[in-house]
N, C-alpha and C. Protein backbone atom coordinates (compact mmCIF):
# COMPACT_ATOMS: atom_id res chain seq x y z
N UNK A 1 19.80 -22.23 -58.64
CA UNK A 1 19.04 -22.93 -59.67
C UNK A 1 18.95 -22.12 -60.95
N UNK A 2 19.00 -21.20 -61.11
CA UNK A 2 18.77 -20.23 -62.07
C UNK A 2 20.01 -19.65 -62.48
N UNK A 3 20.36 -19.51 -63.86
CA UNK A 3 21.67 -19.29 -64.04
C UNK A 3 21.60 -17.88 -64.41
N UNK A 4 20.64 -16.89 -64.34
CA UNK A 4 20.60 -15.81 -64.32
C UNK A 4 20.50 -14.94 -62.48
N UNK A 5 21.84 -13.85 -62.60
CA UNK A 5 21.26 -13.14 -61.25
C UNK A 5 20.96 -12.18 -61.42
N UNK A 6 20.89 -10.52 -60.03
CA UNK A 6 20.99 -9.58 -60.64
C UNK A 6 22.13 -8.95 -60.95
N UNK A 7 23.49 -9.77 -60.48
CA UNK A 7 24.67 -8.94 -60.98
C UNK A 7 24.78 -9.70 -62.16
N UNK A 8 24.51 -10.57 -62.88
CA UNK A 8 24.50 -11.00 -64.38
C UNK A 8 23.86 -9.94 -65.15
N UNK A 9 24.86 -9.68 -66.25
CA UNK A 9 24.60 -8.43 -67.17
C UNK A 9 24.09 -9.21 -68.72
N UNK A 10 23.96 -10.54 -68.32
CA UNK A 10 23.85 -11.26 -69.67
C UNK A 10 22.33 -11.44 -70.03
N UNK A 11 21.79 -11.06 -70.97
CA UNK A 11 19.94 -10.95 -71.16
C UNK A 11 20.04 -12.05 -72.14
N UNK A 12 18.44 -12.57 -71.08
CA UNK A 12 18.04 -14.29 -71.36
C UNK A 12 17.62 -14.04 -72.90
N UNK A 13 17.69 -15.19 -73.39
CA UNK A 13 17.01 -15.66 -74.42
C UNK A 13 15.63 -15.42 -74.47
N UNK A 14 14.37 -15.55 -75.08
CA UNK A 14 13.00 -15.51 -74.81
C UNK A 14 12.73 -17.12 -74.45
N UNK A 15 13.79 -17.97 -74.60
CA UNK A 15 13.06 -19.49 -73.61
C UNK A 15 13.77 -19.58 -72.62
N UNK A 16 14.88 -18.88 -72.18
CA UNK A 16 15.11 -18.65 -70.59
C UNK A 16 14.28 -17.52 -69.80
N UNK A 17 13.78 -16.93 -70.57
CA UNK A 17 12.95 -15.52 -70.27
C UNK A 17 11.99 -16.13 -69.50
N UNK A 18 11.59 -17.14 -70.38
CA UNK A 18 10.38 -18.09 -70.11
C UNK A 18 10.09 -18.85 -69.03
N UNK A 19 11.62 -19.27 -69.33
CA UNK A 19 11.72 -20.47 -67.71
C UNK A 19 11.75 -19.14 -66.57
N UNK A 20 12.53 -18.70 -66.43
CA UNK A 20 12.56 -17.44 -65.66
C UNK A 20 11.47 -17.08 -64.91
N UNK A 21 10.28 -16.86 -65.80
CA UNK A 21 8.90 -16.26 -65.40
C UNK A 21 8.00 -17.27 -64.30
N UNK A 22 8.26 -18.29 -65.48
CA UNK A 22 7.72 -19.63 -64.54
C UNK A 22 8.26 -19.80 -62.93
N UNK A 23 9.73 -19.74 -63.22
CA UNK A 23 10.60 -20.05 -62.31
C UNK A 23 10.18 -18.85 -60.91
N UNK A 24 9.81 -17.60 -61.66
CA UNK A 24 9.59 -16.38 -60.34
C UNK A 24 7.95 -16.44 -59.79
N UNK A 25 7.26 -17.07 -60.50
CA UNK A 25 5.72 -17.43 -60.60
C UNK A 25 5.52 -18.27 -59.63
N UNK A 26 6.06 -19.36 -59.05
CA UNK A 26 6.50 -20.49 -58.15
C UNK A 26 7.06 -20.25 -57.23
N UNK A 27 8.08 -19.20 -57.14
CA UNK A 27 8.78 -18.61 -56.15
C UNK A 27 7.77 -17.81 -55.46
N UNK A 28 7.03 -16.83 -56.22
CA UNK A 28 6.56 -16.15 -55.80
C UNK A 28 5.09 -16.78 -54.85
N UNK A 29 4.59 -17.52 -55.29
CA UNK A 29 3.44 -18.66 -54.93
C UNK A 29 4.21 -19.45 -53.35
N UNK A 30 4.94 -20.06 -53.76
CA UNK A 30 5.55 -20.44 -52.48
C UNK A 30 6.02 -19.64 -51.41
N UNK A 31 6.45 -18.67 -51.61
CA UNK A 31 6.70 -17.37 -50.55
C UNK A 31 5.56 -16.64 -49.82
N UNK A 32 4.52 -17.13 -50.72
CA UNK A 32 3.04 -16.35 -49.89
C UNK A 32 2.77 -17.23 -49.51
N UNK A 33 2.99 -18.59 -49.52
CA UNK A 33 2.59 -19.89 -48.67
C UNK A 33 3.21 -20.04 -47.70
N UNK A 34 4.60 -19.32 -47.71
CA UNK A 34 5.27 -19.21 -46.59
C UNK A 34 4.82 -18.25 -45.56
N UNK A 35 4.47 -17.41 -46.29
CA UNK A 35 4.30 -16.29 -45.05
C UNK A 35 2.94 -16.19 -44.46
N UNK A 36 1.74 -16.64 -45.55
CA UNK A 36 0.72 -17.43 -44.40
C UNK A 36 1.04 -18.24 -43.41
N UNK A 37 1.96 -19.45 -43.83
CA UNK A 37 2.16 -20.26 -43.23
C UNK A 37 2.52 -19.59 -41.54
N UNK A 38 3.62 -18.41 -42.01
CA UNK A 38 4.55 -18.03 -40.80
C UNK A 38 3.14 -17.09 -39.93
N UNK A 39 2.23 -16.46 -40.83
CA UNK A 39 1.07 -15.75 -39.81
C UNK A 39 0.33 -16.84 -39.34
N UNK A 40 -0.20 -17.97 -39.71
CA UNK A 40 -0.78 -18.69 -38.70
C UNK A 40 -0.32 -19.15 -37.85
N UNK A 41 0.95 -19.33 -37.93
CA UNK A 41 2.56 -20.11 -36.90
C UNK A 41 2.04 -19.27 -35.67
N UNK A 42 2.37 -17.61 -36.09
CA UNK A 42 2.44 -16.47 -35.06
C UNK A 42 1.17 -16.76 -34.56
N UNK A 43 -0.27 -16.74 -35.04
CA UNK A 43 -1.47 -16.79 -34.42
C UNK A 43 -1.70 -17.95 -33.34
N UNK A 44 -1.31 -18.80 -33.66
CA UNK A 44 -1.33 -20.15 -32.77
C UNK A 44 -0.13 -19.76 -31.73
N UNK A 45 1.13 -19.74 -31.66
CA UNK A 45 1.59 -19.30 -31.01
C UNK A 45 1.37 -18.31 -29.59
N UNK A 46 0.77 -17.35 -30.21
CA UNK A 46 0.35 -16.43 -29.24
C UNK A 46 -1.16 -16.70 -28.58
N UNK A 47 -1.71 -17.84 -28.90
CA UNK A 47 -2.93 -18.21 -28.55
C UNK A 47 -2.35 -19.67 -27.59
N UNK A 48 -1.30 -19.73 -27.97
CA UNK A 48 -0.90 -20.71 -26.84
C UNK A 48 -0.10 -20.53 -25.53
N UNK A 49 0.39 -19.33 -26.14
CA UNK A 49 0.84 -18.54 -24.97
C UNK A 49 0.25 -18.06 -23.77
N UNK A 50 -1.03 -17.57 -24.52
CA UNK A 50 -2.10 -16.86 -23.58
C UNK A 50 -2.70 -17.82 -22.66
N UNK A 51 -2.50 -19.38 -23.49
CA UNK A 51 -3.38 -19.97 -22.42
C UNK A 51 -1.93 -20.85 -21.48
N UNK A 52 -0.96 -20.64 -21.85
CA UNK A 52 0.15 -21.13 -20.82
C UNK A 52 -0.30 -20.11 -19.76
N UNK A 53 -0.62 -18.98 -20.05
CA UNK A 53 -0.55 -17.71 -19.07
C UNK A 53 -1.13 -18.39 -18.09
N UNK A 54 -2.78 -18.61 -18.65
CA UNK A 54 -3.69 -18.91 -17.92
C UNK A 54 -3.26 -20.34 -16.87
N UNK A 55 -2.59 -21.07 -17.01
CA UNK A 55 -2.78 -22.55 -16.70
C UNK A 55 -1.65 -22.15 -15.48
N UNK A 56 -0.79 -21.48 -15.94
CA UNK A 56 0.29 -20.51 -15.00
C UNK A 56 -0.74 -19.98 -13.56
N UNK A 57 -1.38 -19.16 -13.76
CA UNK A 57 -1.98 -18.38 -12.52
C UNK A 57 -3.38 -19.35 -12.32
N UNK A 58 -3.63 -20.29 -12.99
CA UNK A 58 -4.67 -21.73 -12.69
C UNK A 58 -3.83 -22.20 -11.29
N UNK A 59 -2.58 -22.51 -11.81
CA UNK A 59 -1.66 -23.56 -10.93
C UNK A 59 -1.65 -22.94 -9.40
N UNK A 60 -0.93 -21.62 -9.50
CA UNK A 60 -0.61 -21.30 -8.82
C UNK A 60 -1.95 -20.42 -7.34
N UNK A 61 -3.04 -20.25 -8.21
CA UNK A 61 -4.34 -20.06 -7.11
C UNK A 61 -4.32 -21.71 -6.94
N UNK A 62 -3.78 -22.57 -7.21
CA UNK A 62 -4.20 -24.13 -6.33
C UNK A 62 -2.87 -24.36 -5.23
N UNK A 63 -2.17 -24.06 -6.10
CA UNK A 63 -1.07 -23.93 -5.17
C UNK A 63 -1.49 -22.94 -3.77
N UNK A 64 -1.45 -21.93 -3.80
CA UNK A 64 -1.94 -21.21 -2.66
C UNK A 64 -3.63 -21.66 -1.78
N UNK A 65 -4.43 -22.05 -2.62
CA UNK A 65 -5.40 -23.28 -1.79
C UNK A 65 -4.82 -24.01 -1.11
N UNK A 66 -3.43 -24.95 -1.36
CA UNK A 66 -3.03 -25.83 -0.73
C UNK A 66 -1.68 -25.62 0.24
N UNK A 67 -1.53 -24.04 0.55
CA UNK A 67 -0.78 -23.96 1.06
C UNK A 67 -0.82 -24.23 2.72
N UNK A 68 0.52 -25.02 3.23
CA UNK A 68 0.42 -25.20 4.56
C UNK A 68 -0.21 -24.71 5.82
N UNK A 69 0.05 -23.08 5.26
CA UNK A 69 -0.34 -22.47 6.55
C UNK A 69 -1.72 -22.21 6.87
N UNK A 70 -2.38 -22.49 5.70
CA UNK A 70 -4.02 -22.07 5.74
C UNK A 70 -4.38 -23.62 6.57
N UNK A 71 -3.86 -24.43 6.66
CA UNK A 71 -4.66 -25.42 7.97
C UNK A 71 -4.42 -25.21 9.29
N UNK A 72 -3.41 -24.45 9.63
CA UNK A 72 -2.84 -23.96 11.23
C UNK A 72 -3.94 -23.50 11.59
N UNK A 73 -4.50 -23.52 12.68
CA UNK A 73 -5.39 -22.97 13.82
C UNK A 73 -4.73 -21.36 14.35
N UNK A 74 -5.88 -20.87 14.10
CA UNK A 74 -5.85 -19.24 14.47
C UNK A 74 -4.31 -19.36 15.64
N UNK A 75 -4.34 -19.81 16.80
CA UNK A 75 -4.04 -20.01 17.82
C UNK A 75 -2.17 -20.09 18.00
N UNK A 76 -2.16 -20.89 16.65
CA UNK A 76 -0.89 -21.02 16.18
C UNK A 76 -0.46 -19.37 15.60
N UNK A 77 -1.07 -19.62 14.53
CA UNK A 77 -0.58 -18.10 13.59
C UNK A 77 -0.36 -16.91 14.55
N UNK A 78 -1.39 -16.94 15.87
CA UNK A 78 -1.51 -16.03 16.58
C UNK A 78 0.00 -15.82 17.67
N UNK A 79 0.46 -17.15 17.35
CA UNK A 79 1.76 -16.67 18.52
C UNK A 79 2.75 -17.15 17.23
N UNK A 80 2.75 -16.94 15.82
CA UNK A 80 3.84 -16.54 15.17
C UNK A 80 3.85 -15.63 14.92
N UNK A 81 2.29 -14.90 14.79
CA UNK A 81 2.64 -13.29 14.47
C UNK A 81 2.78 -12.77 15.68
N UNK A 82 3.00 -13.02 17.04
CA UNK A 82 3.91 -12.46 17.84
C UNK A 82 5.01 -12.56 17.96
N UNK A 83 5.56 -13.72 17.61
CA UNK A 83 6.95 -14.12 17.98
C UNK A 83 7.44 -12.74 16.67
N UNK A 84 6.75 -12.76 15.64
CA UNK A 84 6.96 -11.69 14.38
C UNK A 84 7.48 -10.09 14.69
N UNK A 85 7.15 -9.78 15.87
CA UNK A 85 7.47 -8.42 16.18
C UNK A 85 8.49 -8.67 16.76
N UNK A 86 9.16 -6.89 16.34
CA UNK A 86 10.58 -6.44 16.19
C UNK A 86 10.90 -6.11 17.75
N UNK A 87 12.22 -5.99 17.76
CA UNK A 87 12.66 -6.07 19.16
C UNK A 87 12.25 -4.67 19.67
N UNK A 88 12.63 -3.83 18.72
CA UNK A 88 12.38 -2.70 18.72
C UNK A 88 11.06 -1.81 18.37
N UNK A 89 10.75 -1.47 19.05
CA UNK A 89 9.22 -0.56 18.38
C UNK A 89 9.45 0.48 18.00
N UNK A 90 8.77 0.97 16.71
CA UNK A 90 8.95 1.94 15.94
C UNK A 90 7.90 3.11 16.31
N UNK A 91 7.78 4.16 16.63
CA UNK A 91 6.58 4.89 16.48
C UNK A 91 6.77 5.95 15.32
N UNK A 92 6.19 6.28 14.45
CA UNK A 92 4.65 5.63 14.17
C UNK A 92 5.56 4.13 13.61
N UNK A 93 4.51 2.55 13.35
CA UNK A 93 5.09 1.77 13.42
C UNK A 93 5.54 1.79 11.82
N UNK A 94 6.40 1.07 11.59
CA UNK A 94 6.96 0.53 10.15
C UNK A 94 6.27 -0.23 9.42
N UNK A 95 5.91 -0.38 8.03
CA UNK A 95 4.96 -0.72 7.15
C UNK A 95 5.18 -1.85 6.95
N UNK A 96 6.81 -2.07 6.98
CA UNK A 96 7.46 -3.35 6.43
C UNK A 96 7.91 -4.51 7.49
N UNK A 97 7.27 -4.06 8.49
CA UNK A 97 7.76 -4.85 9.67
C UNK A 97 6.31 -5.38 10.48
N UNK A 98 6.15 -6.19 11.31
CA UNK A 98 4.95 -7.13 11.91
C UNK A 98 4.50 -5.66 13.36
N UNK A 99 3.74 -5.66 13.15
CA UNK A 99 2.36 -6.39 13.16
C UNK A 99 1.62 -5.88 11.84
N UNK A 100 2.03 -4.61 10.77
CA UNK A 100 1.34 -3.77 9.95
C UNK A 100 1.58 -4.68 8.82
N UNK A 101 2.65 -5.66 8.34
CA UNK A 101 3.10 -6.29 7.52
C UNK A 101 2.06 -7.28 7.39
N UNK A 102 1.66 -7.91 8.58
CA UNK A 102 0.90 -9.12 8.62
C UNK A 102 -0.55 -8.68 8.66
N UNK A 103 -1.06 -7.65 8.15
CA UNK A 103 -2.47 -7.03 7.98
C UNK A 103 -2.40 -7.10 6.42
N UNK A 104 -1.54 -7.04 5.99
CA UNK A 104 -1.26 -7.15 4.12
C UNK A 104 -1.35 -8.77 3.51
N UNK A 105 -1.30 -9.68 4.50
CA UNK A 105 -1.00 -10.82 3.43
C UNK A 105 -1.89 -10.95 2.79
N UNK A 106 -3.30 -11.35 3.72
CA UNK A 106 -4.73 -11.80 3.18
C UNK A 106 -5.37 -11.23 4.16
N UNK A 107 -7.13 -11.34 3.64
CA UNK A 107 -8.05 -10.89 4.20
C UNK A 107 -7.95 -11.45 5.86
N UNK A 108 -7.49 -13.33 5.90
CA UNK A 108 -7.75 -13.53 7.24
C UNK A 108 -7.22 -13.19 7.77
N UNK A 109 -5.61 -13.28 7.08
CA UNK A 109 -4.44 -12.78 8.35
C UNK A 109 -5.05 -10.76 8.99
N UNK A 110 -5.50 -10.33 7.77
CA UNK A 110 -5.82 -9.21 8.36
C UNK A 110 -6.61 -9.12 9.80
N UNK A 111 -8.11 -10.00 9.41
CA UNK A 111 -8.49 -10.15 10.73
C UNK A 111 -7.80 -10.71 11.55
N UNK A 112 -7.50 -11.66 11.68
CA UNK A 112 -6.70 -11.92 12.66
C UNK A 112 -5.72 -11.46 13.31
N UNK A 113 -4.86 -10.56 12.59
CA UNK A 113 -3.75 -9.88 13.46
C UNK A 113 -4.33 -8.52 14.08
N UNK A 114 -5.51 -8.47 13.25
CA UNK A 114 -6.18 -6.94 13.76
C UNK A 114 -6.77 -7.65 15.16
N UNK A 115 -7.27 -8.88 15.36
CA UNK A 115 -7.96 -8.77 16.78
C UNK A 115 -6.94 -10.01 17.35
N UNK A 116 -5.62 -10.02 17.31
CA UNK A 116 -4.59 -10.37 18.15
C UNK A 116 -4.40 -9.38 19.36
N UNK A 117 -4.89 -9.04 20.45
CA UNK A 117 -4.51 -8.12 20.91
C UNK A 117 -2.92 -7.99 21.40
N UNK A 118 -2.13 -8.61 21.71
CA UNK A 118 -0.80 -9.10 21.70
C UNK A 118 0.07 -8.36 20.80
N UNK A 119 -0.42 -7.70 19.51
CA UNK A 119 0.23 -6.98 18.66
C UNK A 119 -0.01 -5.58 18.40
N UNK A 120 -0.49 -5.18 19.73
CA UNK A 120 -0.99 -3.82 19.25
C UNK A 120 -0.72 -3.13 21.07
């Protein structure tokens, strides 16, 4: 739009000088409208993020409320976490393997595999 650049060696007139000023006055006005614009963009953004976070680990504590296995009867769980042990026994036992594995999921499974006597 401007027929002056900075590799133009040619010096404006004082009524292109003019337009010029105007012309960088507007530029300059609109560029800080931009870049508010772009900091509130970022602020909202990251305030929507935070609450995707939230709606994320919302979902997923309902999801785990509704997971299958929390309606099984002790009775059940109790002869999968046997069927769960290794053919082999480890002494001292392995962290990553049943019956010590299944003391980690949750509080119940803890109790429960702790007074399975079947696994110990």
């Amino acid at each position: 739009n401007i027929p002056f650049s900075s590799l133009n060696d040619i010096i404006p007139s004082d009524v292109d000088a003019r337009r010029i000023k105007t012309s960088l006055t507007h530029a300059t006005l609109e560029l800080k409208q931009l870049e508010s614009n772009i900091t509130q963009t970022q602020r909202r953004l990251e305030s929507l993020c935070a609450r995707r976070d939230e709606m994320v680990d919302q979902t997923e504590r309902y999801r785990i409320a509704l997971a299958p296995y929390k309606r099984l009867p002790p009775e059940i769980l109790r002869e999968i976490f046997v069927a769960c042990l290794p053919e082999t026994v480890h002494l001292p036992p392995r962290t990553d393997e049943a019956p010590l594995v299944l003391t980690r999921v949750c509080a119940s499974w803890r109790i429960l595999a702790l007074d399975t006597q079947e696994l110990w």
